[in-house]
N, C-alpha and C. Protein backbone atom coordinates (compact mmCIF):
# COMPACT_ATOMS: atom_id res chain seq x y z
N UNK A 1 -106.82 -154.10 89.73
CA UNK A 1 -107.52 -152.87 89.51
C UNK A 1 -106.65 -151.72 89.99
N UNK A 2 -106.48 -150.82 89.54
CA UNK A 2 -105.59 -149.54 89.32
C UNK A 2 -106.43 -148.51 90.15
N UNK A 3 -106.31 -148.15 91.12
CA UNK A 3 -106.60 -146.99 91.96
C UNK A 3 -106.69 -145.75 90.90
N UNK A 4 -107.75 -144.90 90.72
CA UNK A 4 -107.50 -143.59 89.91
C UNK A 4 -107.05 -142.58 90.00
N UNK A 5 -106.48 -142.45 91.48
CA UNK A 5 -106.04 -141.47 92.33
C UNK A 5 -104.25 -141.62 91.83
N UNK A 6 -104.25 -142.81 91.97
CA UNK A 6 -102.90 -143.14 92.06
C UNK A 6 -102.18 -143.39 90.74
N UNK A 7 -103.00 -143.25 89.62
CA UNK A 7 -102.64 -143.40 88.03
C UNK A 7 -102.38 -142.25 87.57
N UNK A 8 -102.76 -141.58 88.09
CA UNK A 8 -102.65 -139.89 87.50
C UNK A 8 -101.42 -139.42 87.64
N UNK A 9 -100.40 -138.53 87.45
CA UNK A 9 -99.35 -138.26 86.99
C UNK A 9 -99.16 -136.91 88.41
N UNK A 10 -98.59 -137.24 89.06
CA UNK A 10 -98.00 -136.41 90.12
C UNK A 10 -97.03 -135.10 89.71
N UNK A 11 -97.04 -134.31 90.37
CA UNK A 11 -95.89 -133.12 90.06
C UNK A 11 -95.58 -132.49 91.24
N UNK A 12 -94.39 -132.23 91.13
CA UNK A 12 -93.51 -131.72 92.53
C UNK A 12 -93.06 -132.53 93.15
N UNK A 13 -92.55 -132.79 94.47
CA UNK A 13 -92.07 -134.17 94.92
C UNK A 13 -92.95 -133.87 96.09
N UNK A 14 -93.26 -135.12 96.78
CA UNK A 14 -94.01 -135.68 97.47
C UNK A 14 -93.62 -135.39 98.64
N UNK A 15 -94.91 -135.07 99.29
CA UNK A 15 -95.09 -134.55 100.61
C UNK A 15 -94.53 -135.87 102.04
N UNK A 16 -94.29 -135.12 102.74
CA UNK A 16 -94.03 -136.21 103.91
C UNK A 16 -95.40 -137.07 103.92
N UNK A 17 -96.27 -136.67 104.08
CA UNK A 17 -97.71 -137.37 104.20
C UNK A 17 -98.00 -138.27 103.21
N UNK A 18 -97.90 -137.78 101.90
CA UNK A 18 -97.74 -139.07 100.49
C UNK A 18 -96.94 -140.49 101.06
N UNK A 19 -95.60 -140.14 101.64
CA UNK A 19 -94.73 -140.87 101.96
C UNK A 19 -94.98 -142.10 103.12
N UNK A 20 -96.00 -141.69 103.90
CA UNK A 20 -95.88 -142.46 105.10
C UNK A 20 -97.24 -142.73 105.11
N UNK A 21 -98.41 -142.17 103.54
CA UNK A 21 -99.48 -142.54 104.30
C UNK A 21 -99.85 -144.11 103.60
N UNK A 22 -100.41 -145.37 104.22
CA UNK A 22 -100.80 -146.73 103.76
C UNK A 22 -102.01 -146.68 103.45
N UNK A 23 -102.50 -147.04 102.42
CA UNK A 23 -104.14 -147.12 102.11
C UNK A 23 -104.21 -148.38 102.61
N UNK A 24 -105.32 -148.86 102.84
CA UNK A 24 -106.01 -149.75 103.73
C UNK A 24 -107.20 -150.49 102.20
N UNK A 25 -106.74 -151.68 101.56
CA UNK A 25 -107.81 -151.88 100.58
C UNK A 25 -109.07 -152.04 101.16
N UNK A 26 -110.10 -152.21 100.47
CA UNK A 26 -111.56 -152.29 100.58
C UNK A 26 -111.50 -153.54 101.12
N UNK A 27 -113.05 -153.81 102.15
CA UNK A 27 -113.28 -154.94 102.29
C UNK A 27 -112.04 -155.76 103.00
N UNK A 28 -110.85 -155.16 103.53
CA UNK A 28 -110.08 -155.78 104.05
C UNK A 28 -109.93 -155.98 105.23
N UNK A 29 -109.04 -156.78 106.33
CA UNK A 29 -109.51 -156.56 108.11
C UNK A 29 -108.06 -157.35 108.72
N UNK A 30 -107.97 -157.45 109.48
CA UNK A 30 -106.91 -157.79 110.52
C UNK A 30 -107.49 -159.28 110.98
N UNK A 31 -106.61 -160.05 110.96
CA UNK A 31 -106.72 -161.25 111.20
C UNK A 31 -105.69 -162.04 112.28
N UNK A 32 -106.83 -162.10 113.24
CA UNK A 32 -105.76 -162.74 114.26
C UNK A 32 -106.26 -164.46 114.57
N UNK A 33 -104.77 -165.27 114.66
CA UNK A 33 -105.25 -166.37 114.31
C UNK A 33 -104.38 -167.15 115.44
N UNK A 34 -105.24 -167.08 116.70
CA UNK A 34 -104.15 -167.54 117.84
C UNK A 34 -103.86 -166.30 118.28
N UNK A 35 -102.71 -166.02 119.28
CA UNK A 35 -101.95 -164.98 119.55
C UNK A 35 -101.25 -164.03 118.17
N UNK A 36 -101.80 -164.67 116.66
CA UNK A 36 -100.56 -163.70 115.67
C UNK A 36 -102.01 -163.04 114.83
N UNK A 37 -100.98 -162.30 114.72
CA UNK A 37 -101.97 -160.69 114.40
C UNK A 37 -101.17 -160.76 112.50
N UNK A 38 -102.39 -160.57 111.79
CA UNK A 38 -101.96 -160.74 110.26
C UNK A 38 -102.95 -159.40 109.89
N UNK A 39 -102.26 -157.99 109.53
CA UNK A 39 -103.00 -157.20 108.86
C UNK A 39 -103.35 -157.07 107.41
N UNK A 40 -104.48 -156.25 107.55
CA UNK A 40 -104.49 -155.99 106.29
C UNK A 40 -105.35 -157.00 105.38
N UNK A 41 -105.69 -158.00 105.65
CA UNK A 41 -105.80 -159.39 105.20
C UNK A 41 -107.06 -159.47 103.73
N UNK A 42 -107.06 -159.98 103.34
CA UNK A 42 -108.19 -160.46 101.93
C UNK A 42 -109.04 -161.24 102.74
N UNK A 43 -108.47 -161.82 103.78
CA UNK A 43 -109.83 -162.96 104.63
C UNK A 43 -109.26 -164.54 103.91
N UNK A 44 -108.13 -165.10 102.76
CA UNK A 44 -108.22 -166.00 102.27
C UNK A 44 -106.45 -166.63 103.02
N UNK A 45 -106.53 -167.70 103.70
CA UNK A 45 -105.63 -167.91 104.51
C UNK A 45 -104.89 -169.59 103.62
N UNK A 46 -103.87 -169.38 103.43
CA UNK A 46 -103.26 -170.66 102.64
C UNK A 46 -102.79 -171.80 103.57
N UNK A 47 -102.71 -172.57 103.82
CA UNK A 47 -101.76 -173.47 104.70
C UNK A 47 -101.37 -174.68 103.31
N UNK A 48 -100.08 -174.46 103.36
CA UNK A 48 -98.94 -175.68 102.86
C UNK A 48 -99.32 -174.96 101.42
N UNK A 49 -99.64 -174.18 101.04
CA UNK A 49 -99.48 -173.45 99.64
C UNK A 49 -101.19 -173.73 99.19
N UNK A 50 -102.07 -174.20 99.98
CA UNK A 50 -103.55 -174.37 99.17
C UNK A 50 -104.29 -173.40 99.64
N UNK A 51 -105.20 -172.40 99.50
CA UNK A 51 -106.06 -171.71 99.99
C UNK A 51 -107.02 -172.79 100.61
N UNK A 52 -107.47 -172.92 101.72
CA UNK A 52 -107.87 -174.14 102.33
C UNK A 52 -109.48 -173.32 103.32
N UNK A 53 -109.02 -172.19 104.15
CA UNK A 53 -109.71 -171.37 104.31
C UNK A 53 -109.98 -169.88 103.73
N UNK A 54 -111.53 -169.43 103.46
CA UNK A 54 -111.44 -167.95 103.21
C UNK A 54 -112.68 -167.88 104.32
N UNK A 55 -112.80 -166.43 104.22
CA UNK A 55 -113.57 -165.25 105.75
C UNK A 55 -113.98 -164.08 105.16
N UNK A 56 -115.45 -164.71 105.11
CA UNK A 56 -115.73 -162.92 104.39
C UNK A 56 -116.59 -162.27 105.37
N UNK A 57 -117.19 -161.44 105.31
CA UNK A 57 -117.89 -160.44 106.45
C UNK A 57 -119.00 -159.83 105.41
N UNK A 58 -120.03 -159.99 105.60
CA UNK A 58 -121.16 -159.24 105.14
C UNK A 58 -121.57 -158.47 106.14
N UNK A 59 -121.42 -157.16 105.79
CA UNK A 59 -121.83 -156.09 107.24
C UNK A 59 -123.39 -155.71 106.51
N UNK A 60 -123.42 -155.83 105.72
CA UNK A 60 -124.76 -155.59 105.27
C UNK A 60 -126.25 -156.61 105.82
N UNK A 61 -125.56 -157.91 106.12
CA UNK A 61 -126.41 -158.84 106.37
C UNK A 61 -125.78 -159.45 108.19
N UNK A 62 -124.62 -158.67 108.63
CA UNK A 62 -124.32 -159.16 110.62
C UNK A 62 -123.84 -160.40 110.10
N UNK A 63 -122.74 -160.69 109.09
CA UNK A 63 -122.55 -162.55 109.01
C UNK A 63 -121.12 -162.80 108.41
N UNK A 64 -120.40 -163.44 109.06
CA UNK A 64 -119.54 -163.81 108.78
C UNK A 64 -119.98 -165.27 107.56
N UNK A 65 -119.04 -165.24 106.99
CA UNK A 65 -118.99 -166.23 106.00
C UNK A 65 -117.63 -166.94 105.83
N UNK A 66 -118.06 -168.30 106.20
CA UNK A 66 -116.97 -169.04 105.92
C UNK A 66 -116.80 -170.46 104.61
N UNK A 67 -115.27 -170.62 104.29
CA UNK A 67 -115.30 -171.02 103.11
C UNK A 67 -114.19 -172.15 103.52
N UNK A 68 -114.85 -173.72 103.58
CA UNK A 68 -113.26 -174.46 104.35
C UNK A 68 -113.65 -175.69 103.80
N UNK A 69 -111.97 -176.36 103.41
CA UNK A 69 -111.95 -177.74 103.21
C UNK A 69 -111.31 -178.18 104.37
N UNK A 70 -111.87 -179.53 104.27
CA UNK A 70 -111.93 -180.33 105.23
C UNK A 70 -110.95 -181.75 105.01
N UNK A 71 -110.25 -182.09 105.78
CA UNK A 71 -109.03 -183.31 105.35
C UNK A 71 -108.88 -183.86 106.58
N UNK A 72 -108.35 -185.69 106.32
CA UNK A 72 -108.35 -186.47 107.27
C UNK A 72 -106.52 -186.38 107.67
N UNK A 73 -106.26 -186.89 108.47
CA UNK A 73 -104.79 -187.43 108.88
C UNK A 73 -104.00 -187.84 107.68
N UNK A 74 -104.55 -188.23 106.57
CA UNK A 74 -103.76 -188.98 105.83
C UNK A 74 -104.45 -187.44 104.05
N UNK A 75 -104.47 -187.37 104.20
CA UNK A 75 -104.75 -186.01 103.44
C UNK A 75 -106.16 -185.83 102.33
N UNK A 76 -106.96 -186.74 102.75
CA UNK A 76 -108.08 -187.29 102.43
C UNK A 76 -108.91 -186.31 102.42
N UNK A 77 -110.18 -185.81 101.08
CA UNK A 77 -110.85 -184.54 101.24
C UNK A 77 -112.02 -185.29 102.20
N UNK A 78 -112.57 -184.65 103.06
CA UNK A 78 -113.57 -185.24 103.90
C UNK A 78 -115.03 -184.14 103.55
N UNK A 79 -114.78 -183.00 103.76
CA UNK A 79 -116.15 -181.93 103.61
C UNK A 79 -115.43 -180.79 102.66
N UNK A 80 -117.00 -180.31 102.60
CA UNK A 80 -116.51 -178.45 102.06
C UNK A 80 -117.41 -177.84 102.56
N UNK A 81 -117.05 -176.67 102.93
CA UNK A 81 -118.23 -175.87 103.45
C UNK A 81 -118.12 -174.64 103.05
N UNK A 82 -119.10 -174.12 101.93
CA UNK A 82 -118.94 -173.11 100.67
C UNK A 82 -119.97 -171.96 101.55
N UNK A 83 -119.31 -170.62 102.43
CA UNK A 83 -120.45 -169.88 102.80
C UNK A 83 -120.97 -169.95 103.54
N UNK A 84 -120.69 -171.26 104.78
CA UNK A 84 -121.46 -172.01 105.90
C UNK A 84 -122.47 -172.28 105.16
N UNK A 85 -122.39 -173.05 104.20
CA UNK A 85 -123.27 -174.61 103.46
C UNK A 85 -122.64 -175.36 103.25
N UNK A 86 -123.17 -176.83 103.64
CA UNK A 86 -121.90 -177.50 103.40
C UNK A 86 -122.21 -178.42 101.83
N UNK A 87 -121.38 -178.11 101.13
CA UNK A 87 -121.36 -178.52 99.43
C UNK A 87 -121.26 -180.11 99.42
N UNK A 88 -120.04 -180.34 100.41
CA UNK A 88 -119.72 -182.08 100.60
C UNK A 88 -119.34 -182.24 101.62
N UNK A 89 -120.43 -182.92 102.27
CA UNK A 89 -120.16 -183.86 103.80
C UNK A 89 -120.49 -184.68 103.59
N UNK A 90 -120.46 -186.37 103.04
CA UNK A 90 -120.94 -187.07 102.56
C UNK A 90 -122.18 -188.17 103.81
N UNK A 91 -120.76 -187.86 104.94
CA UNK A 91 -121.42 -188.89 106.45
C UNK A 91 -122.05 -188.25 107.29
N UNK A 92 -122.19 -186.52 106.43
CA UNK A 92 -122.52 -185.83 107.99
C UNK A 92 -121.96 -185.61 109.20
N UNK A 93 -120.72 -185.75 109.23
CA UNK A 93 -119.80 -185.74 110.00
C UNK A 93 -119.70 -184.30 110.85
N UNK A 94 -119.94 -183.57 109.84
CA UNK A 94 -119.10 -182.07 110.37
C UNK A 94 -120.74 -181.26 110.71
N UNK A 95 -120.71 -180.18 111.42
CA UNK A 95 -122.14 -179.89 111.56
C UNK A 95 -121.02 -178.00 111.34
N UNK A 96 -122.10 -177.29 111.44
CA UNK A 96 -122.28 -175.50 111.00
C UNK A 96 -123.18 -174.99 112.19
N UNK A 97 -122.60 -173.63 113.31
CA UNK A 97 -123.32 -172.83 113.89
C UNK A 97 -122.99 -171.85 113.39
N UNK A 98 -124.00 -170.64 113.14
CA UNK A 98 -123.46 -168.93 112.92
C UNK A 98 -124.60 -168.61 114.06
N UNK A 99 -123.82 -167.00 113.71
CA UNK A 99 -124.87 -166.11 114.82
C UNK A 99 -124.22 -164.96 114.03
N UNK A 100 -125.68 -164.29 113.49
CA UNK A 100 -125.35 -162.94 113.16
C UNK A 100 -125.37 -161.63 114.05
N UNK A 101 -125.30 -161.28 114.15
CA UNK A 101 -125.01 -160.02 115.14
C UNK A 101 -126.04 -159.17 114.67
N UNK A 102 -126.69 -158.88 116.13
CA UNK A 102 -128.17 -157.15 116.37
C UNK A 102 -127.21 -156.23 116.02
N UNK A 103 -127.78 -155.71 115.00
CA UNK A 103 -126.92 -154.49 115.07
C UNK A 103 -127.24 -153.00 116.20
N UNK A 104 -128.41 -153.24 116.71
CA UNK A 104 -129.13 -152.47 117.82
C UNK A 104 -128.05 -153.07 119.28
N UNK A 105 -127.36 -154.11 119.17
CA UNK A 105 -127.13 -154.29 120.38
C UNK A 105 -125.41 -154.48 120.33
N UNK A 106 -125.06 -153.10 120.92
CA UNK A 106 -123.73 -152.75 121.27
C UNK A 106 -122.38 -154.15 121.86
N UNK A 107 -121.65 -154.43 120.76
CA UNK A 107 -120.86 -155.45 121.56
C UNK A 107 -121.15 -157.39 120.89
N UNK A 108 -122.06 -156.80 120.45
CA UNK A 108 -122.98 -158.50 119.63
C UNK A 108 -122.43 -158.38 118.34
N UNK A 109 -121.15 -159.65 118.34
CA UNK A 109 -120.29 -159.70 116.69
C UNK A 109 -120.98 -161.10 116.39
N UNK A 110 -120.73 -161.24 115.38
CA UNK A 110 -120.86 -162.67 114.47
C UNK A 110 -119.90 -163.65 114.84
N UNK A 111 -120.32 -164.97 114.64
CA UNK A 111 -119.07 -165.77 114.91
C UNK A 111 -120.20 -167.11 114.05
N UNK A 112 -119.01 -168.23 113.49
CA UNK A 112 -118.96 -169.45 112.96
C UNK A 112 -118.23 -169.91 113.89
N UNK A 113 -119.26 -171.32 114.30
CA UNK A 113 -118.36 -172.28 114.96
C UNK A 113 -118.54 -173.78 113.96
N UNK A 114 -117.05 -174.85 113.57
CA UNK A 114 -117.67 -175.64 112.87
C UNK A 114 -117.10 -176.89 114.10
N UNK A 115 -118.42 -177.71 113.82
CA UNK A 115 -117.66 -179.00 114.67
C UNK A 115 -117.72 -180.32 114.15
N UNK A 116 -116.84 -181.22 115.11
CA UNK A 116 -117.01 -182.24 114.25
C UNK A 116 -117.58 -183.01 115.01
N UNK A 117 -118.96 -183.80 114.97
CA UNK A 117 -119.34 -184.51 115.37
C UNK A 117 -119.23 -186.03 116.03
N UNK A 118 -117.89 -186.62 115.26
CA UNK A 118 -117.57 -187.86 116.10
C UNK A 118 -116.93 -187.74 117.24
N UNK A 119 -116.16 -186.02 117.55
CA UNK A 119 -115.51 -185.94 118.88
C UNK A 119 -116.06 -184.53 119.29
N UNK A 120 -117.01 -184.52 118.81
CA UNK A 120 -117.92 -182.88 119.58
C UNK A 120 -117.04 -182.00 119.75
N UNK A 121 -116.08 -181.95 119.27
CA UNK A 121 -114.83 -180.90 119.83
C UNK A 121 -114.93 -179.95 118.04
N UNK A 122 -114.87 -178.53 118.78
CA UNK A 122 -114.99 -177.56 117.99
C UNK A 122 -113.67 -178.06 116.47
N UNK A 123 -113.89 -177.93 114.95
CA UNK A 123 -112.54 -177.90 114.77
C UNK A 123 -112.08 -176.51 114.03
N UNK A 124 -113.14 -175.65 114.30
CA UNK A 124 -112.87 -174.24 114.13
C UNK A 124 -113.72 -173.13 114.32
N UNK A 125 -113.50 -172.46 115.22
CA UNK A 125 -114.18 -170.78 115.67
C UNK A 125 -113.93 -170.03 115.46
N UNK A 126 -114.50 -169.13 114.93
CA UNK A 126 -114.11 -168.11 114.39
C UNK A 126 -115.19 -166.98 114.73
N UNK A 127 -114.51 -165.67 115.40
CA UNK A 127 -115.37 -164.73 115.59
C UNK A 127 -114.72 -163.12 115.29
N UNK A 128 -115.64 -162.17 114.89
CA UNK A 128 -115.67 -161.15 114.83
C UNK A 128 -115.52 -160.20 116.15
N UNK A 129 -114.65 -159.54 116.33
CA UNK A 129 -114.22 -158.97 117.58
C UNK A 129 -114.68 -157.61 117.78
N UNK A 130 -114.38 -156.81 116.33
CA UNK A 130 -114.77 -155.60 116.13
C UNK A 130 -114.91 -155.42 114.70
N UNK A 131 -115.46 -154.14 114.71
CA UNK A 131 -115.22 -153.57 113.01
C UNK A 131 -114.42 -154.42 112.04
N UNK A 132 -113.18 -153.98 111.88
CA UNK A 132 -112.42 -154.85 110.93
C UNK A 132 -111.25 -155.73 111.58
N UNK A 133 -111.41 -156.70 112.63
CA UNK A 133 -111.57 -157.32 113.58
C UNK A 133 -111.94 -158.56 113.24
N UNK A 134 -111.14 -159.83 113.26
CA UNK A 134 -111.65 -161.10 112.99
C UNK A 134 -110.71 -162.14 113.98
N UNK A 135 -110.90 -162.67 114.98
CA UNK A 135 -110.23 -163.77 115.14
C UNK A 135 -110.83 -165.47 115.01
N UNK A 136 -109.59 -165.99 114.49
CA UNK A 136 -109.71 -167.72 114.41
C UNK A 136 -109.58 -168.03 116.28
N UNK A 137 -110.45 -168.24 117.16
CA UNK A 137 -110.00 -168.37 118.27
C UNK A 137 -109.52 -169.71 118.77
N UNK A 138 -110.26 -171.10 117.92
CA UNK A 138 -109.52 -171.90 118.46
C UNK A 138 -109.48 -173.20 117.10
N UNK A 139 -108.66 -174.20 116.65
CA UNK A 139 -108.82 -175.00 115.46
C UNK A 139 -107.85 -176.10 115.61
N UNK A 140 -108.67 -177.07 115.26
CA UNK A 140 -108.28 -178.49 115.44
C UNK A 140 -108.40 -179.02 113.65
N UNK A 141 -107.46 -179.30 112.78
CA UNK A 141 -108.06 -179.85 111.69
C UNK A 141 -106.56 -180.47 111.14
N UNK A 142 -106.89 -180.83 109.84
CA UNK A 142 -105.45 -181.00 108.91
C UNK A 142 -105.32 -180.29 107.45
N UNK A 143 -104.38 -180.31 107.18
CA UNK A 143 -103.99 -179.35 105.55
C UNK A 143 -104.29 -180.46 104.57
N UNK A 144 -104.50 -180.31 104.02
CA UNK A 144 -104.11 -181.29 102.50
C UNK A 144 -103.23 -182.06 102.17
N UNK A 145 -102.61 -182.02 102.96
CA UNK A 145 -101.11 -183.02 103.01
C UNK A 145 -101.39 -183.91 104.55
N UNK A 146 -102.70 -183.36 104.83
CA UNK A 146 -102.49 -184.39 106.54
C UNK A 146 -101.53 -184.23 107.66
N UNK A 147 -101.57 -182.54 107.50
CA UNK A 147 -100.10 -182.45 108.35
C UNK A 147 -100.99 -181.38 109.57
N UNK A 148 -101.23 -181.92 111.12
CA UNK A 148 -102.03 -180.88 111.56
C UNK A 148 -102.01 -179.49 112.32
N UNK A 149 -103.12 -178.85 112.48
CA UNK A 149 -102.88 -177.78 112.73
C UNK A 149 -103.78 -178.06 113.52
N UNK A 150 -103.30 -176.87 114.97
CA UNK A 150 -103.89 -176.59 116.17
C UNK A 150 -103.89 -175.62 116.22
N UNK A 151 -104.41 -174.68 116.60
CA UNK A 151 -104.87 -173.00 117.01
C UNK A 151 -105.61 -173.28 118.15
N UNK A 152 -104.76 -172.34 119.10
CA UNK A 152 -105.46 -172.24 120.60
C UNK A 152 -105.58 -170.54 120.71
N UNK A 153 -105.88 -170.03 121.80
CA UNK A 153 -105.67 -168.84 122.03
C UNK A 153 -104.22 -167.76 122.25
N UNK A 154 -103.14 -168.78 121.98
CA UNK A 154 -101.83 -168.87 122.63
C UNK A 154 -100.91 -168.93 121.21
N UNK A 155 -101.86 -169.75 120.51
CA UNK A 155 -100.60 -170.20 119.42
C UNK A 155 -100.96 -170.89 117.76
N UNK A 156 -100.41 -170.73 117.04
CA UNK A 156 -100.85 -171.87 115.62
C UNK A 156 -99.60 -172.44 115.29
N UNK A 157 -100.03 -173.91 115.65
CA UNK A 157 -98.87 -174.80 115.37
C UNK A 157 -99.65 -175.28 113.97
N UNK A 158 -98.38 -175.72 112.75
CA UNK A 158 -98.26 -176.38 112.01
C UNK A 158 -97.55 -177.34 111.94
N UNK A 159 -98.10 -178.76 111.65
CA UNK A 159 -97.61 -179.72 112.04
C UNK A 159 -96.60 -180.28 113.49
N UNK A 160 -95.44 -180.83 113.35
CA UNK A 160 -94.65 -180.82 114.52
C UNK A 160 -93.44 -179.82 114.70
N UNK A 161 -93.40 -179.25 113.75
CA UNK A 161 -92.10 -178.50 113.82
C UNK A 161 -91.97 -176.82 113.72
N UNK A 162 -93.34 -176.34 113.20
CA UNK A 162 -93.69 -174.97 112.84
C UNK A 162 -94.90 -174.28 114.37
N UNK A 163 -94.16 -173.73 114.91
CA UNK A 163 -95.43 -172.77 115.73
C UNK A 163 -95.13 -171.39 115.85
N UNK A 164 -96.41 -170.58 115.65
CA UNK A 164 -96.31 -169.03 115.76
C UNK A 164 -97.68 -168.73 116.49
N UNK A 165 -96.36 -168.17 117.15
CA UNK A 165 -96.93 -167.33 118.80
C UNK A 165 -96.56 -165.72 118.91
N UNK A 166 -97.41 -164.99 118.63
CA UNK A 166 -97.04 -163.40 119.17
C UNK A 166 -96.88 -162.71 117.68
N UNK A 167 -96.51 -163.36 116.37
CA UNK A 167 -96.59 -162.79 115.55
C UNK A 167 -97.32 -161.71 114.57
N UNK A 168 -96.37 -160.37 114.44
CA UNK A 168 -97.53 -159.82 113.93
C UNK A 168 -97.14 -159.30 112.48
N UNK A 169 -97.48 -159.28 111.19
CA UNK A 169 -96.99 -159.75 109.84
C UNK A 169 -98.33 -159.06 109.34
N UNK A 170 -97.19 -157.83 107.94
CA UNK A 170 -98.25 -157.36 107.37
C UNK A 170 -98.75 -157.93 106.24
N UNK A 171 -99.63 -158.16 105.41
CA UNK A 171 -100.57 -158.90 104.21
C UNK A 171 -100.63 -158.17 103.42
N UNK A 172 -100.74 -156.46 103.34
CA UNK A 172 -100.80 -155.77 102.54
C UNK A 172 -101.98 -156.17 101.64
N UNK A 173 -103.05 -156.19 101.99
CA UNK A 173 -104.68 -156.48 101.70
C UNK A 173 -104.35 -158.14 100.84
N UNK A 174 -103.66 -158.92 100.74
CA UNK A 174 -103.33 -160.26 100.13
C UNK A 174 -103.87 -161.47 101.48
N UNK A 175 -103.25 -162.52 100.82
CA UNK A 175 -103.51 -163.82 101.72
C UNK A 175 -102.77 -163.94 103.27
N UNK A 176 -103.13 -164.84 103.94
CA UNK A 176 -102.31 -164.80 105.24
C UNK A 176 -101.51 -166.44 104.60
N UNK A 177 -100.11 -166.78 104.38
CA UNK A 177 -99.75 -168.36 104.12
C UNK A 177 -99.02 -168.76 105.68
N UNK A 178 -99.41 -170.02 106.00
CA UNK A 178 -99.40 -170.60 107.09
C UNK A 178 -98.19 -171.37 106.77
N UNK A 179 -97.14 -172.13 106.62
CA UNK A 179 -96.95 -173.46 106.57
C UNK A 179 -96.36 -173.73 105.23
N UNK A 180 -96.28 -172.50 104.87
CA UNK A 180 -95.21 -172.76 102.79
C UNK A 180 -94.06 -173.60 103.57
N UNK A 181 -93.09 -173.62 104.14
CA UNK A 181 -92.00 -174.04 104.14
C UNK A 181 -92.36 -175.82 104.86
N UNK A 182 -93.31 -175.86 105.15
CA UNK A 182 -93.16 -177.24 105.55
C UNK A 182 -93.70 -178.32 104.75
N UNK A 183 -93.01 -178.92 104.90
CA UNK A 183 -93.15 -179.93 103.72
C UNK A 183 -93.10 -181.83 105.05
N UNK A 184 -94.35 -182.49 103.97
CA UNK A 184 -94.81 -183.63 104.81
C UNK A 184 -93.24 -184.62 104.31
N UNK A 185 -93.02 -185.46 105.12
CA UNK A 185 -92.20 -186.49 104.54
C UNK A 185 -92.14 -187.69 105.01
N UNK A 186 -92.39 -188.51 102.96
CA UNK A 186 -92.86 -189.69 103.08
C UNK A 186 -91.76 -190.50 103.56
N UNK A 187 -92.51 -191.88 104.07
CA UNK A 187 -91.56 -192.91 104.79
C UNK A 187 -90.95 -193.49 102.95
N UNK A 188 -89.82 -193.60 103.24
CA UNK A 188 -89.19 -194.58 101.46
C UNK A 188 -89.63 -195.50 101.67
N UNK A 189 -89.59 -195.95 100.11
CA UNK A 189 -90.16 -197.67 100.38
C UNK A 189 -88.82 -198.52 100.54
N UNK A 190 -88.81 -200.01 100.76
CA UNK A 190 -87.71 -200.30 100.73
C UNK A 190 -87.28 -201.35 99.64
């Protein structure tokens, strides 16, 4: 979609302010995932090239919305959870908390927590910090290839060889990609 402001045909040359100023797309927010700060963001986060997670924010309704596939060690689809519903959990495995946020009460954000029930251990939190404000605070899961990812407050490791700590990387209102360069590798046969 073509901005109308920005289709129109300019004259004279451009002001210092034209030059330096960044529009900020709609509906867009800052995404911090661990210690790395991803601006700008769409909310739709890739790991190993799949859109695997998206994050939307209904300020109209105090609710974060989350959108996640779910994979075993070996790259196996296990759940989906379309919106915090879950579309396919077949064993019930994975369970869904939200909390929408009072908007009367100063400081009260939204947050999704999803867990997994055979080890009660969170395998992803996610909360609203501020306005356009989102952090992943902590995540235990695998990519589609079975390669895993940890998110602590400190860090997002991908697999064994990829971790980012402190990073801060602009999105330019697009995806956040985790993990393009790593690639799983199979044992040969013999």
């Amino acid at each position: 979609m073509i901005d109308e402001a920005s289709a129109l045909p300019r004259t004279g040359t451009p002001s210092s302010s034209d030059r330096t100023e960044v529009k900020t797309p709609p509906h867009s927010f800052e995404l911090l995932i661990g210690s790395n700060i991803f601006r700008c963001t769409n909310g739709i986060v890739t790991i190993q090239g799949k859109a695997q997670l998206v994050i939307e924010f209904r300020p109209e309704q105090h609710l974060l919305l989350v959108t996640m596939d779910l994979y075993d060690e070996t790259g196996t689809h296990l759940a989906h959870l379309r919106r915090n519903a879950f579309m396919l959990n077949p064993s019930g495995r994975f369970a869904v908390q939200t909390h929408s946020s009072q908007p009367d009460v100063p400081g009260d954000y939204p947050w999704v927590c999803l867990t997994d029930g055979r080890s009660a251990s969170p395998v992803i939190e996610i909360r609203m910090v501020s306005a356009h404000r989102i952090h992943i605070v902590s995540g235990k899961f695998y990519s589609h290839r079975g390669v895993a990812i940890d998110i602590t407050p400190n860090y997002c490791r991908i697999g064994p060889s990829m971790t980012l700590f402190g990073e801060i990387k602009e999105a330019r209102g697009g995806m956040v990609n985790l993990g393009s360069e790593v690639v799983q590798s199979f044992p040969s046969r013999p």
